[in-house]
Protein backbone atom coordinates (compact mmCIF):
# COMPACT_ATOMS: atom_id res chain seq x y z
CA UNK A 1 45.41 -7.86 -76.23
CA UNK A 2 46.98 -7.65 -72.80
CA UNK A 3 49.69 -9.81 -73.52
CA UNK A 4 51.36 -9.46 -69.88
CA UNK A 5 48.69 -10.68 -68.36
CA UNK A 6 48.42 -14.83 -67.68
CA UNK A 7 45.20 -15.44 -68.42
CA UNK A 8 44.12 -16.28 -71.62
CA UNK A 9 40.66 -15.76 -73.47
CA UNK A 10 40.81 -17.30 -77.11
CA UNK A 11 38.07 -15.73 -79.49
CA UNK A 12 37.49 -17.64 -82.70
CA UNK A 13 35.73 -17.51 -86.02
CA UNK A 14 36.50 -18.64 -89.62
CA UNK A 15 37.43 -16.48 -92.26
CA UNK A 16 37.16 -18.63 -95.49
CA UNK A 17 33.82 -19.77 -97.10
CA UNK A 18 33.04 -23.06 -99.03
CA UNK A 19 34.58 -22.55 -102.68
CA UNK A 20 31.29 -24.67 -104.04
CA UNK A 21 27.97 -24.43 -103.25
CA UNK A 22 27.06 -27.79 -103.03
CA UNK A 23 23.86 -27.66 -101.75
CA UNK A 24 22.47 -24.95 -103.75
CA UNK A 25 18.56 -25.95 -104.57
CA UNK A 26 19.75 -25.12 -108.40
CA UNK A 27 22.06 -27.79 -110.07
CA UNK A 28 23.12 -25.40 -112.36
CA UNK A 29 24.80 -23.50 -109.54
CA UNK A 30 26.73 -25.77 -107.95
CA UNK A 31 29.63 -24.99 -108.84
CA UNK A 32 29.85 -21.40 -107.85
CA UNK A 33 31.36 -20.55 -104.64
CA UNK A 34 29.50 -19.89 -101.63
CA UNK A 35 29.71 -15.85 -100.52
CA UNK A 36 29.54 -16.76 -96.50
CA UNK A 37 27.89 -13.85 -95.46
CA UNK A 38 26.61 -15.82 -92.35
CA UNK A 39 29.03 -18.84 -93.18
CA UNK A 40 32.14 -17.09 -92.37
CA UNK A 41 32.17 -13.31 -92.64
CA UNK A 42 29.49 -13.01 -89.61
CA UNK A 43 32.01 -14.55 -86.99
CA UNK A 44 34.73 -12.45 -88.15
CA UNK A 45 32.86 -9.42 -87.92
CA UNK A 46 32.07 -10.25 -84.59
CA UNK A 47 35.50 -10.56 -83.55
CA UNK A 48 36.45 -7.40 -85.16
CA UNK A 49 33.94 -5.28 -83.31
CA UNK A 50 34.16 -7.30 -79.90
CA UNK A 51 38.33 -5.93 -80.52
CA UNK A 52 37.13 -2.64 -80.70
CA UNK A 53 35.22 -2.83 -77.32
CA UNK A 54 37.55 -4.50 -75.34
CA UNK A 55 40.52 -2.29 -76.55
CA UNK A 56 38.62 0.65 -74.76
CA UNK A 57 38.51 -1.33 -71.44
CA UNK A 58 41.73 -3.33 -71.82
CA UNK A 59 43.21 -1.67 -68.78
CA UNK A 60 40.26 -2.71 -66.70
CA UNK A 61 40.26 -6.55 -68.07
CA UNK A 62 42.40 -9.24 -65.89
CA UNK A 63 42.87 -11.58 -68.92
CA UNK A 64 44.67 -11.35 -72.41
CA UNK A 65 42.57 -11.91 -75.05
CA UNK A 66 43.71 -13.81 -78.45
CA UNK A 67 41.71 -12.77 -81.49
CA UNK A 68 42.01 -15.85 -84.08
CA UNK A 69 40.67 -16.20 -87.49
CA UNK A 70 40.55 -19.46 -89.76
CA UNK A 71 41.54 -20.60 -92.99
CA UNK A 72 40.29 -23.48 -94.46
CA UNK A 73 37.35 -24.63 -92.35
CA UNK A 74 35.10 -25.33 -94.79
CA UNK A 75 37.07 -26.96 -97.74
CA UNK A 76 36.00 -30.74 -96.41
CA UNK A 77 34.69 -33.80 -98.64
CA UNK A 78 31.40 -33.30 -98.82
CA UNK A 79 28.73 -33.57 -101.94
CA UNK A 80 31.20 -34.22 -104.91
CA UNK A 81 33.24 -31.47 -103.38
CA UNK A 82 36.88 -30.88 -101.30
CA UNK A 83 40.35 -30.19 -101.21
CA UNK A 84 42.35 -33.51 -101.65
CA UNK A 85 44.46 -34.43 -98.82
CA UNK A 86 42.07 -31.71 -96.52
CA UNK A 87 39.75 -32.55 -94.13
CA UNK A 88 37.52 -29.81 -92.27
CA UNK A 89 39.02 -27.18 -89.84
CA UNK A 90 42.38 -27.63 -91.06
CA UNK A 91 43.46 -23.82 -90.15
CA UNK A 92 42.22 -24.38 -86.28
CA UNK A 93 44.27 -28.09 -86.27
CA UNK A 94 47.35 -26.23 -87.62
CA UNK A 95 47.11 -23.59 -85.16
CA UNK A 96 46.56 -25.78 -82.17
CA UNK A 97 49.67 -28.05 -83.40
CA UNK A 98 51.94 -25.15 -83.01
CA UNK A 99 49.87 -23.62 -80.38
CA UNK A 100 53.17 -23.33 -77.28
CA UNK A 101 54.80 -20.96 -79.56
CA UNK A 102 52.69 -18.64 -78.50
CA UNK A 103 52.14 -18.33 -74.69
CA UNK A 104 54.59 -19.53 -71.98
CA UNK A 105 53.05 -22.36 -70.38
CA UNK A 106 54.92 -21.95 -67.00
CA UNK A 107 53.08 -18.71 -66.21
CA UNK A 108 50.26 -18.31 -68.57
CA UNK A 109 46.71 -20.13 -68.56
CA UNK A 110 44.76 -20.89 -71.47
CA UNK A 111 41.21 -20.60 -69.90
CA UNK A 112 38.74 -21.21 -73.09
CA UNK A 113 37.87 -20.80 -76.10
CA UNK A 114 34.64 -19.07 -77.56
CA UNK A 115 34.20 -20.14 -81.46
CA UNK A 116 31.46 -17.90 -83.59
CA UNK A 117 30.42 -19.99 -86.41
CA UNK A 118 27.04 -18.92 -88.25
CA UNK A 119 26.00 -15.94 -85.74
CA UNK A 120 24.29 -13.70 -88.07
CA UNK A 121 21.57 -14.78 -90.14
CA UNK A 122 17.68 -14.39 -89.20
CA UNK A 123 15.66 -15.73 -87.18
CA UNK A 124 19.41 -16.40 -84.99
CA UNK A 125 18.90 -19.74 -82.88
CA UNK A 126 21.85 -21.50 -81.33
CA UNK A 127 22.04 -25.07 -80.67
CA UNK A 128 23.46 -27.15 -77.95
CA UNK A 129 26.45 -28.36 -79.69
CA UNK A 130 27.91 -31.53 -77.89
CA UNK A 131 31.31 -31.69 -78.18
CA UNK A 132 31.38 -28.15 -76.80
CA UNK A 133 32.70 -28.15 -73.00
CA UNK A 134 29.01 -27.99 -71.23
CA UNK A 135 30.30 -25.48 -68.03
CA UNK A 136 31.36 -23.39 -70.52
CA UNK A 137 28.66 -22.86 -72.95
CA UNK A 138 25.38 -22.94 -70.16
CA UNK A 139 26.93 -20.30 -68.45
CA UNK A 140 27.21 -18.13 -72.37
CA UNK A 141 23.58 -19.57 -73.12
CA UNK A 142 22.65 -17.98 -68.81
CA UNK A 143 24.47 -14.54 -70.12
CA UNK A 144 22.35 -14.41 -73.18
CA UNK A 145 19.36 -15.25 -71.54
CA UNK A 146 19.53 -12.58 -68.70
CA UNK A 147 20.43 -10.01 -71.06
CA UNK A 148 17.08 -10.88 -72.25
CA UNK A 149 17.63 -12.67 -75.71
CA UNK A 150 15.92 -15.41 -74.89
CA UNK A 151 14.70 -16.72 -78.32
CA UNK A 152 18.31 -16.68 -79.20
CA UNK A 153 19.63 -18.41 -76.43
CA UNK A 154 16.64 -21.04 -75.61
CA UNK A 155 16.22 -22.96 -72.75
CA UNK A 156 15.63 -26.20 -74.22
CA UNK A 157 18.05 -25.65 -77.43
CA UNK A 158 18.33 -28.37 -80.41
CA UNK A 159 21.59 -30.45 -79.87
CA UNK A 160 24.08 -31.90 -82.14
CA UNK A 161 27.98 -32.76 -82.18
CA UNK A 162 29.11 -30.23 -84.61
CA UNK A 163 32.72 -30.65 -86.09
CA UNK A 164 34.12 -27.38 -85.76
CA UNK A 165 37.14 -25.60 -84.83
CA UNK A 166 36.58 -25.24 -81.26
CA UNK A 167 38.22 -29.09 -81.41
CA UNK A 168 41.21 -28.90 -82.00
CA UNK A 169 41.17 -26.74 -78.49
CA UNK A 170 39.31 -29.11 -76.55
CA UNK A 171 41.22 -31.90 -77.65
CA UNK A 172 44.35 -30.47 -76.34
CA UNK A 173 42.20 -29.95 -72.91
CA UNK A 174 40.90 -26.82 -73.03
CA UNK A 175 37.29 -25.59 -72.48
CA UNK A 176 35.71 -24.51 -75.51
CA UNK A 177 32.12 -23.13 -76.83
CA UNK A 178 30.87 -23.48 -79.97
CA UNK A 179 28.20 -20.31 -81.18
CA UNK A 180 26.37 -22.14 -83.99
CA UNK A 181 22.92 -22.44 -85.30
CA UNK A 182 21.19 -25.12 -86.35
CA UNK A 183 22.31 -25.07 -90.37
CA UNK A 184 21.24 -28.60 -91.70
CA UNK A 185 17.52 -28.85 -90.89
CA UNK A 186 16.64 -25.25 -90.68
CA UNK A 187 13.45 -23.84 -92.41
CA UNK A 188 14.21 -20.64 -91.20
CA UNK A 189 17.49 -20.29 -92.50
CA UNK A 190 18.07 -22.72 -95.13
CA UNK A 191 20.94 -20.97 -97.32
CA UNK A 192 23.88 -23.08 -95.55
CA UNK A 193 26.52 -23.66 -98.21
CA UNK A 194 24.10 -21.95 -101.10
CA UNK A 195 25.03 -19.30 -103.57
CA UNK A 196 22.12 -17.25 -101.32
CA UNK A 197 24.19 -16.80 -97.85
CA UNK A 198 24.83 -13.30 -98.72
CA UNK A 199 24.22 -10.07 -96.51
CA UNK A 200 20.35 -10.01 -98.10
CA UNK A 201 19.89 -12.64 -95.33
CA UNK A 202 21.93 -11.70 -92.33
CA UNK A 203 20.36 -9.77 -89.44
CA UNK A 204 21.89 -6.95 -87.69
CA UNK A 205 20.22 -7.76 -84.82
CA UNK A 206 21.77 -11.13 -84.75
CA UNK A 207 25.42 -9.90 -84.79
CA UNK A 208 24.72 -7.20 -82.08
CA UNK A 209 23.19 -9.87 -80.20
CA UNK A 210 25.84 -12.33 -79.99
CA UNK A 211 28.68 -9.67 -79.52
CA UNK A 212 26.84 -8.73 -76.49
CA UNK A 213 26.61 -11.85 -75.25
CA UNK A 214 30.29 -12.75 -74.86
CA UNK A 215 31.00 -9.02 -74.11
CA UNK A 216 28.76 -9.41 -70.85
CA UNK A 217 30.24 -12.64 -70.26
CA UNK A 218 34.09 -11.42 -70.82
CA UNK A 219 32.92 -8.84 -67.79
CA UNK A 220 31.17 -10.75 -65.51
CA UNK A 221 34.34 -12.66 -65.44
CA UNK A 222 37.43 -10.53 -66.07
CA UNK A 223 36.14 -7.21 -65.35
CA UNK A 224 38.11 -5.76 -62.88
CA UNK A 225 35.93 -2.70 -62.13
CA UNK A 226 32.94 -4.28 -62.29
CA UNK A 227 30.17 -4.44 -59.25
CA UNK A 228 28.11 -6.99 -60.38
CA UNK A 229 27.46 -10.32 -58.52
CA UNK A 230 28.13 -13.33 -60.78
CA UNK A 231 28.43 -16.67 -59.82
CA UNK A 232 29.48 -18.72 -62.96
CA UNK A 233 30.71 -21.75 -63.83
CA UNK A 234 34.77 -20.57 -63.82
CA UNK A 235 36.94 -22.66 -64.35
CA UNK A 236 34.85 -24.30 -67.01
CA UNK A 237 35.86 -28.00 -66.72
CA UNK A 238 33.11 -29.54 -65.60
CA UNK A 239 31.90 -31.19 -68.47
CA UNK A 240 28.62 -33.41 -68.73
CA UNK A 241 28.24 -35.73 -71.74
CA UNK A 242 24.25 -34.60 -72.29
CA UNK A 243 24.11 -37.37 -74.81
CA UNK A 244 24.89 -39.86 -71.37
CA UNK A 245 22.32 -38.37 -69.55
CA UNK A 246 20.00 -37.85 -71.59
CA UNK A 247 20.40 -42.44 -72.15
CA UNK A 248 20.75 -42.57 -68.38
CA UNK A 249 17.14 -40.58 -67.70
CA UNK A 250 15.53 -42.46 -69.91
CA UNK A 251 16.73 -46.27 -68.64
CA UNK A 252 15.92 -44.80 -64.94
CA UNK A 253 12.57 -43.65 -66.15
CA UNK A 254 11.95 -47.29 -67.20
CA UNK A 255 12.64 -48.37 -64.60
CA UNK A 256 10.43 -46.26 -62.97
CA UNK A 257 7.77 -47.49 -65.09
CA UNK A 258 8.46 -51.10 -64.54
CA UNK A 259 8.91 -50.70 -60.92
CA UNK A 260 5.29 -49.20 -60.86
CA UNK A 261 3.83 -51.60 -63.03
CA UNK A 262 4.97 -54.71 -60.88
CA UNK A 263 3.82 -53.07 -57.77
CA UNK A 264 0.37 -52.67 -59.31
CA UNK A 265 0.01 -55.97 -60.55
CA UNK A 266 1.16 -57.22 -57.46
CA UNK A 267 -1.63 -55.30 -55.47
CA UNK A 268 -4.29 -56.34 -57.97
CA UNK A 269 -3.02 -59.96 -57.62
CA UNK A 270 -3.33 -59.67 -53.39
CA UNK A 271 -6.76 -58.08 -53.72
CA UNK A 272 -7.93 -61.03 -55.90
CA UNK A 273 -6.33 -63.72 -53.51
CA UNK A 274 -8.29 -62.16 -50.48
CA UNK A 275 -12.02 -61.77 -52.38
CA UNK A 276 -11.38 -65.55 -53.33
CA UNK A 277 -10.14 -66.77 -49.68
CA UNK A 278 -12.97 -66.13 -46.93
CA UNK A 279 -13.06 -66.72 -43.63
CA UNK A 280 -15.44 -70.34 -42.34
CA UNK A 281 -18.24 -69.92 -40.37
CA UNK A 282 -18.66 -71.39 -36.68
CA UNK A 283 -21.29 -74.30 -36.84
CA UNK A 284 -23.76 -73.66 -33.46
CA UNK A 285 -24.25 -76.93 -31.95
């Protein structure tokens, strides 16, 4: 969409769902394949309708916007099943390996990339996935959270490093947000890679929820008509390893400790000295 434009907005979801369900709670089956209602179809069908609201402002946005959708995500090694030869996110890799034959370099930017992976099941959650670029996704976690979803978008999310196909991107240096949910430890929705991720347990409000999200944030930042005051994180580099920090806190909040701890001891050791050491007394002659 607005292919004369230079810069470039890449939208992402996979298309293709796990062809076993290898963690089905029912041995027997396993070996059916997994109908990715949420695992799949709910990231396209984000992309599909975020198309159909950007087409009617097109002439009003100051980017292009690619609309991509995967093959072959989720065909890794994993339980007794996968492709030989494949490894995960093998559609996004093959993309990004041929990715100059699609934009001019000399004149067009490739800004980031927003990956949708698991956005409509209930109770919708998303995670602080590491290896996205941090810029980047705090300032889609601030959009959600003005716009009120706040549940969705938490302040103190769970993190993990998530292999995904925002990756491939960010491995080729540019920013890129992963949209995912917490999907191996989740009691709320625990149908990940099951024959039961069907639409019985995907959420409309979820979908409209997310779309919303990066629609507001598309605006506040390439909105040409628009008179709302944003200050975002643009251009998106800035990346902080949380995982670093988080290690760095801690030792300095030793420290801390220790620091206190000595001083204490030290003060209890001084008071002791001076109660044992008193002052002689003159003898009148």
């Amino acid at each position: 969409m607005n292919e004369n434009l230079n810069k470039i907005i890449i939208l992402g979801a996979h298309y293709d769902s796990r062809a076993q369900a290898t963690r089905d709670p029912d041995p027997s089956k396993r070996d059916e394949p997994v109908p990715g209602a949420n695992d799949g179809a709910s990231g396209s069908a984000v992309l599909i309708e975020l198309a159909k609201a950007f087409y009617k402002v097109r002439d009003n946005l100051s980017c292009q916007i690619w609309f991509l959708f995967f093959d072959a995500e989720d065909q890794g090694r994993d339980n007794d099943y996968g492709i030989d030869g494949w490894s995960w996110c093998e559609g996004s890799t093959a993309f990004v390996s041929e990715i100059n034959n699609y934009y001019n370099s000399a004149i067009e930017n490739l800004e980031s990339m927003i990956l949708f992976d698991m956005v409509g099941g209930t109770n919708l959650q998303f995670i602080d996935e590491q290896y996205s670029t941090s810029s980047l996704l705090d300032e889609i976690f601030a959009t959600g959270r003005s716009l009120g979803f706040t549940a969705q978008f938490p302040s103190n999310p769970i993190s993990n490093s998530i292999v995904d196909d925002h990756r491939a991107f960010i491995n080729i240096g540019i920013p890129a947000a992963d949209l995912i949910i917490n999907f191996w430890s989740n009691p709320n929705w625990p149908f990940h890679h099951t024959t039961q991720d069907t639409l019985s347990n995907i959420a409309n409000n979820s979908l409209e929820i997310t779309g919303k999200t990066v629609e507001q944030f598309i605006y506040n930042n390439y909105l040409n008509t628009t008179t709302k005051v944003y200050k975002g994180n643009y251009p998106w580099f800035e990346d902080i390893d949380r995982a670093l920090l988080e290690i760095f806190m801690f030792i300095v909040i030793i420290v801390a400790i220790g620091g206190i701890i000595i001083l204490a001891l030290n003060i209890i050791k001084l008071k002791s000295h001076s109660n044992k050491v008193q002052p002689k007394r003159k003898i009148d002659e």
